[in-house]
PDB file of N, CA and C in Angstrom:
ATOM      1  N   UNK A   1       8.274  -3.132  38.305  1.00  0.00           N
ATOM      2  CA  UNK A   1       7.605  -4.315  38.767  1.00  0.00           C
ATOM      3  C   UNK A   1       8.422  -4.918  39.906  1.00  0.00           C
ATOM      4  N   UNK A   2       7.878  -5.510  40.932  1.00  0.00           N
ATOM      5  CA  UNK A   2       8.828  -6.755  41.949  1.00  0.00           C
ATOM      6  C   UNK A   2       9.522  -7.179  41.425  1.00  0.00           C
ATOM      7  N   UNK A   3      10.559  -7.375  42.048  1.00  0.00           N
ATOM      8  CA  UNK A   3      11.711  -8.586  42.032  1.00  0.00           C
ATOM      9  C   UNK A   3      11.344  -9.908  41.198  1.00  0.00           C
ATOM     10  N   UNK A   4       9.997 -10.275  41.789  1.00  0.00           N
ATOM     11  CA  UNK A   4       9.612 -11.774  41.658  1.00  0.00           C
ATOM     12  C   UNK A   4       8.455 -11.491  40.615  1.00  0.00           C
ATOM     13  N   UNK A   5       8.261 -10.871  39.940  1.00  0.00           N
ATOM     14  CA  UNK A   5       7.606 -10.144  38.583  1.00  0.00           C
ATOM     15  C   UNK A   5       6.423 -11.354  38.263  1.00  0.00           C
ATOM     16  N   UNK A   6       5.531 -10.966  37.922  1.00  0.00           N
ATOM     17  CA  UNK A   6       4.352 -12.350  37.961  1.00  0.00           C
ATOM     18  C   UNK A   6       3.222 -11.687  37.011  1.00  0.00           C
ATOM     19  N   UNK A   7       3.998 -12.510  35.857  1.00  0.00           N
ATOM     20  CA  UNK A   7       3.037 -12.308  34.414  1.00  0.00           C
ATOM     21  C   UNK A   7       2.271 -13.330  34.049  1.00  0.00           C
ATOM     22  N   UNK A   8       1.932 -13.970  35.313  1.00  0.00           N
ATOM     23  CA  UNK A   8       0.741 -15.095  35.038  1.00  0.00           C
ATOM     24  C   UNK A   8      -0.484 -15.202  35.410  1.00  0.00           C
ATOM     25  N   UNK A   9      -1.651 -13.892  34.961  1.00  0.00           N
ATOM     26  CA  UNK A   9      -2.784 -14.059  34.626  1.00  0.00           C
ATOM     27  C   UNK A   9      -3.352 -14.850  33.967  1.00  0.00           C
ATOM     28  N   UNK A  10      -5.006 -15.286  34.977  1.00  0.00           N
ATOM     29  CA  UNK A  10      -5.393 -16.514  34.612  1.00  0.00           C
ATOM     30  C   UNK A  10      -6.930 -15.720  34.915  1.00  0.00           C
ATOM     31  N   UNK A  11      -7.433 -16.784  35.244  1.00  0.00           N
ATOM     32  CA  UNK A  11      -8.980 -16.623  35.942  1.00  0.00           C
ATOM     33  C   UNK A  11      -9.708 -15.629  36.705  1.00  0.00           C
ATOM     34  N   UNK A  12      -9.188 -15.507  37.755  1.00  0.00           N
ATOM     35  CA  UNK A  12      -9.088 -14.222  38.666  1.00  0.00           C
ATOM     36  C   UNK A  12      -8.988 -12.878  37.893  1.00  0.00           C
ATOM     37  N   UNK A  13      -7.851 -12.289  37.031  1.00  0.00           N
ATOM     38  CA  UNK A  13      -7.773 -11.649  36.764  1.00  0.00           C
ATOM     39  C   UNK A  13      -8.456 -11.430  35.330  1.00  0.00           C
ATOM     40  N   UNK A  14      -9.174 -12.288  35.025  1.00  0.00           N
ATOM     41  CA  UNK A  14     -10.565 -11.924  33.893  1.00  0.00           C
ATOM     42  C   UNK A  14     -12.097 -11.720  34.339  1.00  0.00           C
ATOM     43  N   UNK A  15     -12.080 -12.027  35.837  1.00  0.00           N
ATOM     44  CA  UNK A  15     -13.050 -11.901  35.811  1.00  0.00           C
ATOM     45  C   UNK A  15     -13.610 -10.809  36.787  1.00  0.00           C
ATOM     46  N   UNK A  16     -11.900 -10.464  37.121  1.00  0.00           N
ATOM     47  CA  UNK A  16     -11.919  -8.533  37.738  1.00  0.00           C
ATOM     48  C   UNK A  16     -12.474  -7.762  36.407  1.00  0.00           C
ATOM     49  N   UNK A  17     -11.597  -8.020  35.428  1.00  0.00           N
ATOM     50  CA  UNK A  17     -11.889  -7.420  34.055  1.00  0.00           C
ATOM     51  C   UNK A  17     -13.238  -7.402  33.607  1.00  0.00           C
ATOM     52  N   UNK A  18     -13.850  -8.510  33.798  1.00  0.00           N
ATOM     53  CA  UNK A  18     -15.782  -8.481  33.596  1.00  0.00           C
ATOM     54  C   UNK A  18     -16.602  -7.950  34.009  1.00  0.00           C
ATOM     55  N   UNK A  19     -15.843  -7.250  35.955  1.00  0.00           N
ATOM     56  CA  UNK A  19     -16.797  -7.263  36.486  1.00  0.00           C
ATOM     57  C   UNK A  19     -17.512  -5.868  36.799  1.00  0.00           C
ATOM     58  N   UNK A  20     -15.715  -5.080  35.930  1.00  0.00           N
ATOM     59  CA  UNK A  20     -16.000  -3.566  35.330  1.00  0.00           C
ATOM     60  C   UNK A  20     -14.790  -2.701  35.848  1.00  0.00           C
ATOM     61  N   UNK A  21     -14.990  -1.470  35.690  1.00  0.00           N
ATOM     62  CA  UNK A  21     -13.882  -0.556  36.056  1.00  0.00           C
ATOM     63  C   UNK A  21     -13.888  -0.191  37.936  1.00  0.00           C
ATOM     64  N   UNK A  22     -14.538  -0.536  38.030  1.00  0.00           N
ATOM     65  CA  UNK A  22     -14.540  -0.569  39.881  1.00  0.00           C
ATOM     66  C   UNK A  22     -14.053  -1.973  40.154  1.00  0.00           C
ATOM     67  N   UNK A  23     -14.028  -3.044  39.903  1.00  0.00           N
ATOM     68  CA  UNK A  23     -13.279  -3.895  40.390  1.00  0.00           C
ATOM     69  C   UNK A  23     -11.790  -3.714  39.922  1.00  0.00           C
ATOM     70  N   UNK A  24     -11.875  -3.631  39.090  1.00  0.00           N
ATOM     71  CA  UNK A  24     -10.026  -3.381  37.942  1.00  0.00           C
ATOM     72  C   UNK A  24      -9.543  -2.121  39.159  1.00  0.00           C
ATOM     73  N   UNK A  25     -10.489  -1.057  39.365  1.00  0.00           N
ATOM     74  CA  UNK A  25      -9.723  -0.038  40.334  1.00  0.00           C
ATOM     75  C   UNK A  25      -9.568  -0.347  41.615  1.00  0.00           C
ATOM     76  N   UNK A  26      -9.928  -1.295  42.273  1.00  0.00           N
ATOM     77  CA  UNK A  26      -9.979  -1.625  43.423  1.00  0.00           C
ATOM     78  C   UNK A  26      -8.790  -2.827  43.160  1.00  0.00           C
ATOM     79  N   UNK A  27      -8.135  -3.280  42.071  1.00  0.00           N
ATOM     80  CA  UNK A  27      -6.981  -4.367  42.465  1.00  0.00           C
ATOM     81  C   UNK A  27      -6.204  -3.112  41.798  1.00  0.00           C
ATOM     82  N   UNK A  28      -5.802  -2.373  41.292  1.00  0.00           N
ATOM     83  CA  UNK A  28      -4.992  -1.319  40.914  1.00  0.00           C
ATOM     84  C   UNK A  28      -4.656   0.005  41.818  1.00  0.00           C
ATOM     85  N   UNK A  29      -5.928   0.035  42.853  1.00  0.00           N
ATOM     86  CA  UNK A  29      -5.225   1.017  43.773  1.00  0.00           C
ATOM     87  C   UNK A  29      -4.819   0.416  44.899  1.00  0.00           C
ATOM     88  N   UNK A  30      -5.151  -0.887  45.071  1.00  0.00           N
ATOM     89  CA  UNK A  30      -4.663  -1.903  46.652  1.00  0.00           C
ATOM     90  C   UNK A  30      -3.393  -1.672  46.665  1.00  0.00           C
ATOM     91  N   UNK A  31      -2.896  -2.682  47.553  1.00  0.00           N
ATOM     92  CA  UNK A  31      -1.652  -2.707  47.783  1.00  0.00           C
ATOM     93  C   UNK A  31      -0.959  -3.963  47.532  1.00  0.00           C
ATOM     94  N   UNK A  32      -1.480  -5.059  47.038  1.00  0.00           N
ATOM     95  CA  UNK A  32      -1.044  -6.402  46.702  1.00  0.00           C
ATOM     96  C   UNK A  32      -0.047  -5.997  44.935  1.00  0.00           C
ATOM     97  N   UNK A  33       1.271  -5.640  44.928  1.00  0.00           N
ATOM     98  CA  UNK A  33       1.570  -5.441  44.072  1.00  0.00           C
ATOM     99  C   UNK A  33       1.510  -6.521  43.168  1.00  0.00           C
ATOM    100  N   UNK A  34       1.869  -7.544  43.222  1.00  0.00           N
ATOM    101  CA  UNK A  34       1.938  -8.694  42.378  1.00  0.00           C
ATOM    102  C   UNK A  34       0.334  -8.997  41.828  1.00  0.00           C
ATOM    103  N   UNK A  35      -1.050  -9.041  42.104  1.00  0.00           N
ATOM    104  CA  UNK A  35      -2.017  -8.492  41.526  1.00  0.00           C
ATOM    105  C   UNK A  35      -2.125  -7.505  40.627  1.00  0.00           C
ATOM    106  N   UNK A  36      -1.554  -6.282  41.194  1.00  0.00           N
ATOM    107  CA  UNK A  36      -1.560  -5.165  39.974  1.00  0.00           C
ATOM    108  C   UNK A  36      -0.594  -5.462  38.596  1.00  0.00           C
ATOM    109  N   UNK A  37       0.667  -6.420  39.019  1.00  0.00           N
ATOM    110  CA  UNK A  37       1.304  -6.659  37.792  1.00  0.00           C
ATOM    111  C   UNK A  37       0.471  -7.374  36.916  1.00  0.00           C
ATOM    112  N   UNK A  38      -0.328  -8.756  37.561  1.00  0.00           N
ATOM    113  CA  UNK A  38      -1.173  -9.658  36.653  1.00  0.00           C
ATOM    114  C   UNK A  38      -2.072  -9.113  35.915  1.00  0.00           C
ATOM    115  N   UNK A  39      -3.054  -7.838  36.610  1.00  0.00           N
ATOM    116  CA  UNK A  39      -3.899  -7.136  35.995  1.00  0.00           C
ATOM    117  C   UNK A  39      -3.569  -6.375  34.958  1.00  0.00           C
ATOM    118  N   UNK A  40      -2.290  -5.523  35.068  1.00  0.00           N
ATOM    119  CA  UNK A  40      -2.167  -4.722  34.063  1.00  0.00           C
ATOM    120  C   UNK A  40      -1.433  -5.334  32.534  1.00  0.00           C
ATOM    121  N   UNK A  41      -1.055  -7.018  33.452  1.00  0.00           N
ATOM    122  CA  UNK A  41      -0.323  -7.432  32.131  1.00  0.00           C
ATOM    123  C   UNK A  41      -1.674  -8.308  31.606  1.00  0.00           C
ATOM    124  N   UNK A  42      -3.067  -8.751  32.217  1.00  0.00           N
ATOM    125  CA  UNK A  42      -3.636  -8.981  31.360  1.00  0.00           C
ATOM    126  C   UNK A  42      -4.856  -8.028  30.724  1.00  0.00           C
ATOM    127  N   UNK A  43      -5.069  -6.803  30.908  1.00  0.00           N
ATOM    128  CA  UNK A  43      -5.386  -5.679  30.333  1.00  0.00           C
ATOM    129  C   UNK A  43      -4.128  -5.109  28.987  1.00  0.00           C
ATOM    130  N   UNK A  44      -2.958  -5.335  29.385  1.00  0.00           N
ATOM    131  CA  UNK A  44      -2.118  -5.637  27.806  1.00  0.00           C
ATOM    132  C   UNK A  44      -3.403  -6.533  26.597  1.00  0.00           C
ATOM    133  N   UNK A  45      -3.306  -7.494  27.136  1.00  0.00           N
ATOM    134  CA  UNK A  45      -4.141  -8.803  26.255  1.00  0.00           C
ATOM    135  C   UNK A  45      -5.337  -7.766  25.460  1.00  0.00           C
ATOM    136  N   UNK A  46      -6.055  -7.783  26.869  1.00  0.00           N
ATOM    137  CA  UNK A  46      -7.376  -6.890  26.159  1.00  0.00           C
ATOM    138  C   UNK A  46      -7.286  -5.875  25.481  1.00  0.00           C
ATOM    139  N   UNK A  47      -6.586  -5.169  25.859  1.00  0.00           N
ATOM    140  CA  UNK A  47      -5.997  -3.551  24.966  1.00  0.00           C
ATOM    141  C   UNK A  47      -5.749  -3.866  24.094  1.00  0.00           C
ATOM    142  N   UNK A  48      -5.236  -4.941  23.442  1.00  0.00           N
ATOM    143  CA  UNK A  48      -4.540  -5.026  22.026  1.00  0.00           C
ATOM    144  C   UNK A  48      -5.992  -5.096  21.095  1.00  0.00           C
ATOM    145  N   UNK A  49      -5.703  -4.246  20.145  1.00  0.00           N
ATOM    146  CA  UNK A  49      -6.622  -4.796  19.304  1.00  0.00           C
ATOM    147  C   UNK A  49      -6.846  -5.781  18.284  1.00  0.00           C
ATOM    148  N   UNK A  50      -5.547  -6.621  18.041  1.00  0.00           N
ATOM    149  CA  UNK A  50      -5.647  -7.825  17.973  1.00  0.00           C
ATOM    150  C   UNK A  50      -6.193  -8.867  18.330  1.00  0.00           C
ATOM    151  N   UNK A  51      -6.407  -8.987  19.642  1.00  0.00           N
ATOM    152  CA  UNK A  51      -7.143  -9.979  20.560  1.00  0.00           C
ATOM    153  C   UNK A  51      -8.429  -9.802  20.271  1.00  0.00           C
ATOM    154  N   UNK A  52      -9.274  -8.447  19.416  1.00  0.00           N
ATOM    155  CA  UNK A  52     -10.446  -8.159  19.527  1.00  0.00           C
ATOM    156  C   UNK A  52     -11.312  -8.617  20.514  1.00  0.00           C
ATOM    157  N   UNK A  53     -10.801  -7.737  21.977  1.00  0.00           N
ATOM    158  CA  UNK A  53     -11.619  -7.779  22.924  1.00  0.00           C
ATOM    159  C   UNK A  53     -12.596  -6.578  23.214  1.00  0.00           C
ATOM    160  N   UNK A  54     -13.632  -6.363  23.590  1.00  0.00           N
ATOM    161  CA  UNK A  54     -14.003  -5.189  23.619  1.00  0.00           C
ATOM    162  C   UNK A  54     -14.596  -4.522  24.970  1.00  0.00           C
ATOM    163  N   UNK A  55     -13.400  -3.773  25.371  1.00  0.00           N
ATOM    164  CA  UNK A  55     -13.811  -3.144  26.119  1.00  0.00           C
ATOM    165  C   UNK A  55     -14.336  -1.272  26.210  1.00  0.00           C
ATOM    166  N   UNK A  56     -14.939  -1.134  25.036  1.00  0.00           N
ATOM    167  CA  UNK A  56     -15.762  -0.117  24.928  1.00  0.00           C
ATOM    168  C   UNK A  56     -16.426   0.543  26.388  1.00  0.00           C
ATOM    169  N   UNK A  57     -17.329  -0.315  27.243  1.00  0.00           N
ATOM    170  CA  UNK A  57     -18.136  -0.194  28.053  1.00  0.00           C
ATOM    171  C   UNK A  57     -17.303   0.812  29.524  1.00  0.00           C
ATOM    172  N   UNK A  58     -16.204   0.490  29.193  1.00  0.00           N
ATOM    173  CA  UNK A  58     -15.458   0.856  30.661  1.00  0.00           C
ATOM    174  C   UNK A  58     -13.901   2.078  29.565  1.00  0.00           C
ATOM    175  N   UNK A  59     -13.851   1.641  28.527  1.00  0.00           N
ATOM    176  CA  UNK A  59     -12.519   2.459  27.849  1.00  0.00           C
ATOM    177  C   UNK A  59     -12.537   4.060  28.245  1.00  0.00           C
ATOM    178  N   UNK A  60     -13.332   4.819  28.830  1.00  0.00           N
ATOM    179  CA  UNK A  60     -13.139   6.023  29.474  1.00  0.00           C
ATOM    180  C   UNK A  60     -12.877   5.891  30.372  1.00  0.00           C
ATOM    181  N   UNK A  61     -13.504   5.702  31.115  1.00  0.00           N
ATOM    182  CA  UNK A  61     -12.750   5.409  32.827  1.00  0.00           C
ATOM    183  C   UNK A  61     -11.369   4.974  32.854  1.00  0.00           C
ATOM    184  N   UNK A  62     -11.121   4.015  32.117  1.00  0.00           N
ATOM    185  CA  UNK A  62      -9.923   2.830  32.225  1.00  0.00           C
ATOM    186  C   UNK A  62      -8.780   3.700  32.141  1.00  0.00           C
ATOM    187  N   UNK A  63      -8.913   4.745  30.686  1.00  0.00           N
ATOM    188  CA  UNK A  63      -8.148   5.485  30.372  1.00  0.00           C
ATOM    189  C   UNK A  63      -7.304   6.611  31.623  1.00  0.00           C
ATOM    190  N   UNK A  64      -8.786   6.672  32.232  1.00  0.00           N
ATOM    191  CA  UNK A  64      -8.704   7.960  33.360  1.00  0.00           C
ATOM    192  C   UNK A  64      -8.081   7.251  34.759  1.00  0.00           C
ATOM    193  N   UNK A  65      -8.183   5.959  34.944  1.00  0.00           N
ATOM    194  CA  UNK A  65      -7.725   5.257  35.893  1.00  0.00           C
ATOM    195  C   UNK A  65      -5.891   4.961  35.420  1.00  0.00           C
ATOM    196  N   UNK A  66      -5.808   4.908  34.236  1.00  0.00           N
ATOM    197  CA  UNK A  66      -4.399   4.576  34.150  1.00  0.00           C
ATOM    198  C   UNK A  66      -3.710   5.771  34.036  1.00  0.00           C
ATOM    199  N   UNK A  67      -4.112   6.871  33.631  1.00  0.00           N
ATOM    200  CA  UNK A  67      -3.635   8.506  34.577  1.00  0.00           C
ATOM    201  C   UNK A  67      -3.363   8.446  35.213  1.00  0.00           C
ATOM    202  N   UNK A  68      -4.717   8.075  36.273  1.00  0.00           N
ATOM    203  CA  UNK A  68      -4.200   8.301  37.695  1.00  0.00           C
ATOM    204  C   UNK A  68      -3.279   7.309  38.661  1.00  0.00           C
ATOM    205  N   UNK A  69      -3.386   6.129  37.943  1.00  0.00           N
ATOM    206  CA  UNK A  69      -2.136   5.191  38.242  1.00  0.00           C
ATOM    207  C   UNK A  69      -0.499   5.724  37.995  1.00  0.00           C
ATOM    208  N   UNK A  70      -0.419   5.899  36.679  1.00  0.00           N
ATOM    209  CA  UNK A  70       1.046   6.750  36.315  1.00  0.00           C
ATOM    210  C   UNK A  70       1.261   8.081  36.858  1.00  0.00           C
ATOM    211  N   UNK A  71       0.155   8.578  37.475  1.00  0.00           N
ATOM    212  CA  UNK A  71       0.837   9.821  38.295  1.00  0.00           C
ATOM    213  C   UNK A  71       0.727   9.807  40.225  1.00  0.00           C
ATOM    214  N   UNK A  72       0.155   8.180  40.677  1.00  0.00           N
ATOM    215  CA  UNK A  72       0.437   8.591  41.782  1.00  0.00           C
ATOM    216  C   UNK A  72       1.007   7.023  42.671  1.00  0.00           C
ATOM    217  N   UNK A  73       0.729   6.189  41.781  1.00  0.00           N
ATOM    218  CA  UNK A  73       1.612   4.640  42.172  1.00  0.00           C
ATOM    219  C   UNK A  73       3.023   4.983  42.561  1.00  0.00           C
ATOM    220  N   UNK A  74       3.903   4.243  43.992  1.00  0.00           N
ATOM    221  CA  UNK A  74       4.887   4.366  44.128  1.00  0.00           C
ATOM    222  C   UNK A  74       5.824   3.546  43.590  1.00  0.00           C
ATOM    223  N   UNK A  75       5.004   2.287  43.001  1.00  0.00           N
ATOM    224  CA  UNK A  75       5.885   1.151  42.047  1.00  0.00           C
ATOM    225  C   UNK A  75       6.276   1.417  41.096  1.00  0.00           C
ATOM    226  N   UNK A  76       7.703   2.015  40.289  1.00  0.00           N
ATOM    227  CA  UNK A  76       7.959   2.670  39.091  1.00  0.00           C
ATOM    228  C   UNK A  76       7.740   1.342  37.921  1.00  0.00           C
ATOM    229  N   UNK A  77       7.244  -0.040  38.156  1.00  0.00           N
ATOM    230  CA  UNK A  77       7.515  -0.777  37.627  1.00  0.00           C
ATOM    231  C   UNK A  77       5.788  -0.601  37.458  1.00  0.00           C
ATOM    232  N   UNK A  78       4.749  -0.441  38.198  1.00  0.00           N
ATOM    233  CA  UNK A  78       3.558  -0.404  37.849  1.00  0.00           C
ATOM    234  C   UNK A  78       2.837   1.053  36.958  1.00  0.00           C
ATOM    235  N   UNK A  79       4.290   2.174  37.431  1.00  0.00           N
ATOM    236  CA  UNK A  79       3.814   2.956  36.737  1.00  0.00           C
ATOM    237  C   UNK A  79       4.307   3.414  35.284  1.00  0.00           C
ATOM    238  N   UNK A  80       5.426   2.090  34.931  1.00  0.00           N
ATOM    239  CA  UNK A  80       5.597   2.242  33.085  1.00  0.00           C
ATOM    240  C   UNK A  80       4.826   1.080  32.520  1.00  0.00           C
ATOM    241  N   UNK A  81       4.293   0.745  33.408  1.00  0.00           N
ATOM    242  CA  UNK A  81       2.916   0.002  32.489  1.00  0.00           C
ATOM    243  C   UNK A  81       1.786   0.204  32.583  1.00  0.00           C
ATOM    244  N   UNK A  82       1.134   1.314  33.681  1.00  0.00           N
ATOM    245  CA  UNK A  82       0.336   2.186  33.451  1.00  0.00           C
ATOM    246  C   UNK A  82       0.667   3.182  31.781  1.00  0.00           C
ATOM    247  N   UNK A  83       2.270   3.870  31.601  1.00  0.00           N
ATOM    248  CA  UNK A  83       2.416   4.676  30.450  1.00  0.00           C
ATOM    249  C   UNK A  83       2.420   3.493  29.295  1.00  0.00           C
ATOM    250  N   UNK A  84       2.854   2.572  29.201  1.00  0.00           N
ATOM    251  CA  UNK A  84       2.826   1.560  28.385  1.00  0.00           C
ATOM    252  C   UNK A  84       1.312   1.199  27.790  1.00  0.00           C
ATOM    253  N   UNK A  85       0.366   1.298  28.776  1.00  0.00           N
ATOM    254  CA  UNK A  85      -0.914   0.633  28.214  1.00  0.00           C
ATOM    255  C   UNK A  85      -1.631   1.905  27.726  1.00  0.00           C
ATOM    256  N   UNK A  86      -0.672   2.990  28.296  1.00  0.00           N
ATOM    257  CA  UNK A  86      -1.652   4.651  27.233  1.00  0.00           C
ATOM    258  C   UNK A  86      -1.070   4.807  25.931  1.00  0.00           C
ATOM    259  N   UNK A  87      -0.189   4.724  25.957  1.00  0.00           N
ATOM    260  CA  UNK A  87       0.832   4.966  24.712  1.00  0.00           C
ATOM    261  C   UNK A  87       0.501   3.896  23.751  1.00  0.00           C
ATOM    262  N   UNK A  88       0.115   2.463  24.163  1.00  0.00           N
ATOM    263  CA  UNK A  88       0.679   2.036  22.933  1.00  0.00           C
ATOM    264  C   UNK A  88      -1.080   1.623  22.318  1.00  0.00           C
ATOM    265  N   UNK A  89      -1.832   1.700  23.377  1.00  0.00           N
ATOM    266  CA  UNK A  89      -3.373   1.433  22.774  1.00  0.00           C
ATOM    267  C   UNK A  89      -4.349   2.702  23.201  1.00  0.00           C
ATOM    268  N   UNK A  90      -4.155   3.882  23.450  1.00  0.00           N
ATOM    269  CA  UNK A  90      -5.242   4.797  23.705  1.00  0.00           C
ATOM    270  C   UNK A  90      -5.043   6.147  23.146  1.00  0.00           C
ATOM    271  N   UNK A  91      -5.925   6.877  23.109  1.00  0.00           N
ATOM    272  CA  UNK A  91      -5.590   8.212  22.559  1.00  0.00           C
ATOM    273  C   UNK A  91      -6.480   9.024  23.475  1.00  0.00           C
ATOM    274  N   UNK A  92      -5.558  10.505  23.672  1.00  0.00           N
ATOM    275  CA  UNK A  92      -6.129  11.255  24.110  1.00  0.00           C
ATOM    276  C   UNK A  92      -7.322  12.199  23.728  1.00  0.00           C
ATOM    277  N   UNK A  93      -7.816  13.376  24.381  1.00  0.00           N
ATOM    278  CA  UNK A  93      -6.651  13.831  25.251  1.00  0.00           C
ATOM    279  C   UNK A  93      -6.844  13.258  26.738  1.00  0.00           C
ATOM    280  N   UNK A  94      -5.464  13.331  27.390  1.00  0.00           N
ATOM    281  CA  UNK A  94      -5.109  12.635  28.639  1.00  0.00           C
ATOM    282  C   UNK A  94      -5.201  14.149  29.656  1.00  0.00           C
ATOM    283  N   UNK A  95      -6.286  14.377  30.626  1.00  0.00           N
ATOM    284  CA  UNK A  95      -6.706  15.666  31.256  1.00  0.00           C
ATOM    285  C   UNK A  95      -6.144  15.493  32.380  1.00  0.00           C
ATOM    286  N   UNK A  96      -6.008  14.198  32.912  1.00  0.00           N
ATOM    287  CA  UNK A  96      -5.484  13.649  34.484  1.00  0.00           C
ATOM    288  C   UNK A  96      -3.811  14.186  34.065  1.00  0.00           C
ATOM    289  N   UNK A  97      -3.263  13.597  33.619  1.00  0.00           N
ATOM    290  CA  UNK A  97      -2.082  13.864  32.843  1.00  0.00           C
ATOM    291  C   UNK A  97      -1.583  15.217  32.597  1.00  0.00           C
ATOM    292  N   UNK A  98      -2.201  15.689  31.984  1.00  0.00           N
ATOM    293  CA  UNK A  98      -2.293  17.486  31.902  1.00  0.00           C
ATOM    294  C   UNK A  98      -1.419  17.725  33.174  1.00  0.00           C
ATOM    295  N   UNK A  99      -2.735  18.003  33.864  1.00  0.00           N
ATOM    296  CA  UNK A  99      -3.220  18.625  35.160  1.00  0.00           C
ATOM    297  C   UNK A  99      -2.134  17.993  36.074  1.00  0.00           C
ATOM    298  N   UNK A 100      -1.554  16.461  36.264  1.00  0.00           N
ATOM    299  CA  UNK A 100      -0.391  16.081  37.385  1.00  0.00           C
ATOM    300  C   UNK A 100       0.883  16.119  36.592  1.00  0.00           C
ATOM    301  N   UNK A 101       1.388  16.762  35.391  1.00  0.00           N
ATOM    302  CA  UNK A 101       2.635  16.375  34.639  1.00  0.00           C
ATOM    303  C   UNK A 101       3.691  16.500  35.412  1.00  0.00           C
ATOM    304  N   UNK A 102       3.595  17.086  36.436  1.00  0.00           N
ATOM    305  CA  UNK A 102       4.403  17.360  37.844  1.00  0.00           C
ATOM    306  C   UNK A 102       4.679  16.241  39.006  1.00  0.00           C
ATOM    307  N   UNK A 103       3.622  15.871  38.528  1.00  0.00           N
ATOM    308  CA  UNK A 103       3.732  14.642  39.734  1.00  0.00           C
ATOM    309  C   UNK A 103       4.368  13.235  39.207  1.00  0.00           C
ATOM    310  N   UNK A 104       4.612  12.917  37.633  1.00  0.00           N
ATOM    311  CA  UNK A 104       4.823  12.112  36.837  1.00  0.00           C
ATOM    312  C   UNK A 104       6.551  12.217  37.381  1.00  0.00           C
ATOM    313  N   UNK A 105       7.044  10.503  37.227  1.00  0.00           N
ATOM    314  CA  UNK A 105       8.790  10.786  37.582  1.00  0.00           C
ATOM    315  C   UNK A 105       8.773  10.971  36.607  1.00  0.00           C
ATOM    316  N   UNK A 106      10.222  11.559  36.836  1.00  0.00           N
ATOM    317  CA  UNK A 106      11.312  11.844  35.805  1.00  0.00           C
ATOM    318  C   UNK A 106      11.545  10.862  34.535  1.00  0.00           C
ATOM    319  N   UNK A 107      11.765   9.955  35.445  1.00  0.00           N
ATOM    320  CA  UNK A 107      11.662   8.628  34.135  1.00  0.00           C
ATOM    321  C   UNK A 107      10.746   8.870  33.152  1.00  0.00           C
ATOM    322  N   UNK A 108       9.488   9.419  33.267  1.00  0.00           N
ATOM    323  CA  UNK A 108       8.690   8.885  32.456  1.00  0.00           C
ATOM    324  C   UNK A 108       8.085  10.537  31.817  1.00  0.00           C
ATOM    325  N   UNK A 109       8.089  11.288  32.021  1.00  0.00           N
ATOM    326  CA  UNK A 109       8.294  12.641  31.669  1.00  0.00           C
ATOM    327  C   UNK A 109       8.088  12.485  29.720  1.00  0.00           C
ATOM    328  N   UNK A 110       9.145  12.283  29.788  1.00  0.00           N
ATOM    329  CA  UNK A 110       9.068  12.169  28.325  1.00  0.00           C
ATOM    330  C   UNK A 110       8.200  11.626  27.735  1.00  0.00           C
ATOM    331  N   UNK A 111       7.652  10.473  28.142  1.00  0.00           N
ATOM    332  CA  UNK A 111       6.714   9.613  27.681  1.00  0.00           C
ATOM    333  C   UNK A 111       4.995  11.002  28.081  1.00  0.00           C
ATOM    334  N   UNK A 112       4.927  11.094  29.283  1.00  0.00           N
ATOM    335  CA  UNK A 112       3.796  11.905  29.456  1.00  0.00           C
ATOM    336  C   UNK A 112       4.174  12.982  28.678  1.00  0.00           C
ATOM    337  N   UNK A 113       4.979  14.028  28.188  1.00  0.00           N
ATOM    338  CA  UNK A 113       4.712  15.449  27.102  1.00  0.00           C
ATOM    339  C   UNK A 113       4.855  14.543  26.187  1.00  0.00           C
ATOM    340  N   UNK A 114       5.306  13.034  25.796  1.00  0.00           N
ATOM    341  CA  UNK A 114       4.894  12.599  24.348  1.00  0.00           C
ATOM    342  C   UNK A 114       3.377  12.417  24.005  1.00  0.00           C
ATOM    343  N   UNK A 115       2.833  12.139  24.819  1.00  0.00           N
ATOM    344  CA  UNK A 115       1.132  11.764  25.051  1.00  0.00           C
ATOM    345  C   UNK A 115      -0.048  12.931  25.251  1.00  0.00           C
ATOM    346  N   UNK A 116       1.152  13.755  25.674  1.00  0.00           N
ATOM    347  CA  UNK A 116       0.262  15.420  25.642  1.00  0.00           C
ATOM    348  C   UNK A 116       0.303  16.272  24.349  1.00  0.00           C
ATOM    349  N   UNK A 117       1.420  15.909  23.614  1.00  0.00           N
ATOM    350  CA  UNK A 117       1.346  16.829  22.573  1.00  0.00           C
ATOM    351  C   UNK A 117       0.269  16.462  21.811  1.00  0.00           C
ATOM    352  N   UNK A 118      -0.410  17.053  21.427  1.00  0.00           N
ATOM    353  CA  UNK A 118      -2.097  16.818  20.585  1.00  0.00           C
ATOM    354  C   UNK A 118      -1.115  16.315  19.116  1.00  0.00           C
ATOM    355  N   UNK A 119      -0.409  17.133  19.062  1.00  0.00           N
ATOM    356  CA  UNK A 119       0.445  16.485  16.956  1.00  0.00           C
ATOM    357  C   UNK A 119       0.468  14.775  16.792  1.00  0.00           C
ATOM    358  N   UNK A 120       0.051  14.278  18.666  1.00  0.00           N
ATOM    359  CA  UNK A 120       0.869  12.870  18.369  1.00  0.00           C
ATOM    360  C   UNK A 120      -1.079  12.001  18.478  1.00  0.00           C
ATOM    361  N   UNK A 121      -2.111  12.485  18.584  1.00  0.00           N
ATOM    362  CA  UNK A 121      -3.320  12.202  18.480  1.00  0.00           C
ATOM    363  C   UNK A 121      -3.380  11.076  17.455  1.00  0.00           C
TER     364      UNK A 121
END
């Protein structure tokens, strides 16, 4: 994440979330990093299933968008919370993932063959 790290989603960033998986991908592939932190930390919120939010309607895509976030974002801070929001609320299998395990840093390696091994389903 930035320096100046900005975990204060509000308004804006719920009503990217409403407005479906093409708006959420369009503040996640921009370039305004401090947006992508707010988004992905308030998609934490929604992901939890605690919060019982439901995002059924878009949870394939989302899944397939945060693949392709953790394997091609240059922000290592946007891309362990891309692995953060697969790991700790989604299940595979992860095909984007598969297919770039090469392109995944080093850092996070472990985390992607933890998410590939089917034993961990």
């Amino acid at each position: 994440m930035s320096q100046e790290f900005d975990c204060h989603y509000g308004e804006a960033e719920f009503n990217t979330i409403k407005a479906g998986i093409g708006a959420i991908e369009a503040v996640l592939t921009g370039s305004d990093i401090h947006a992508k932190e707010r988004l992905l930390y308030c998609l934490d919120w929604y992901m939890d299933p605690y919060y019982k939010k439901d995002l059924s309607a878009i949870q394939k895509p989302l899944i397939e968008l945060l693949q392709r976030i953790a394997v091609t974002d240059d922000d290592m801070g946007i891309v362990e919370e891309a692995f953060h929001l697969l790991e700790a609320y989604t299940e595979g299998p992860y095909e984007i993932l598969e297919k770039n395990v090469d392109r995944v840093p080093e850092e996070y390696k472990p985390t992607a063959l933890y998410l590939l091994n089917p034993n961990n389903w």
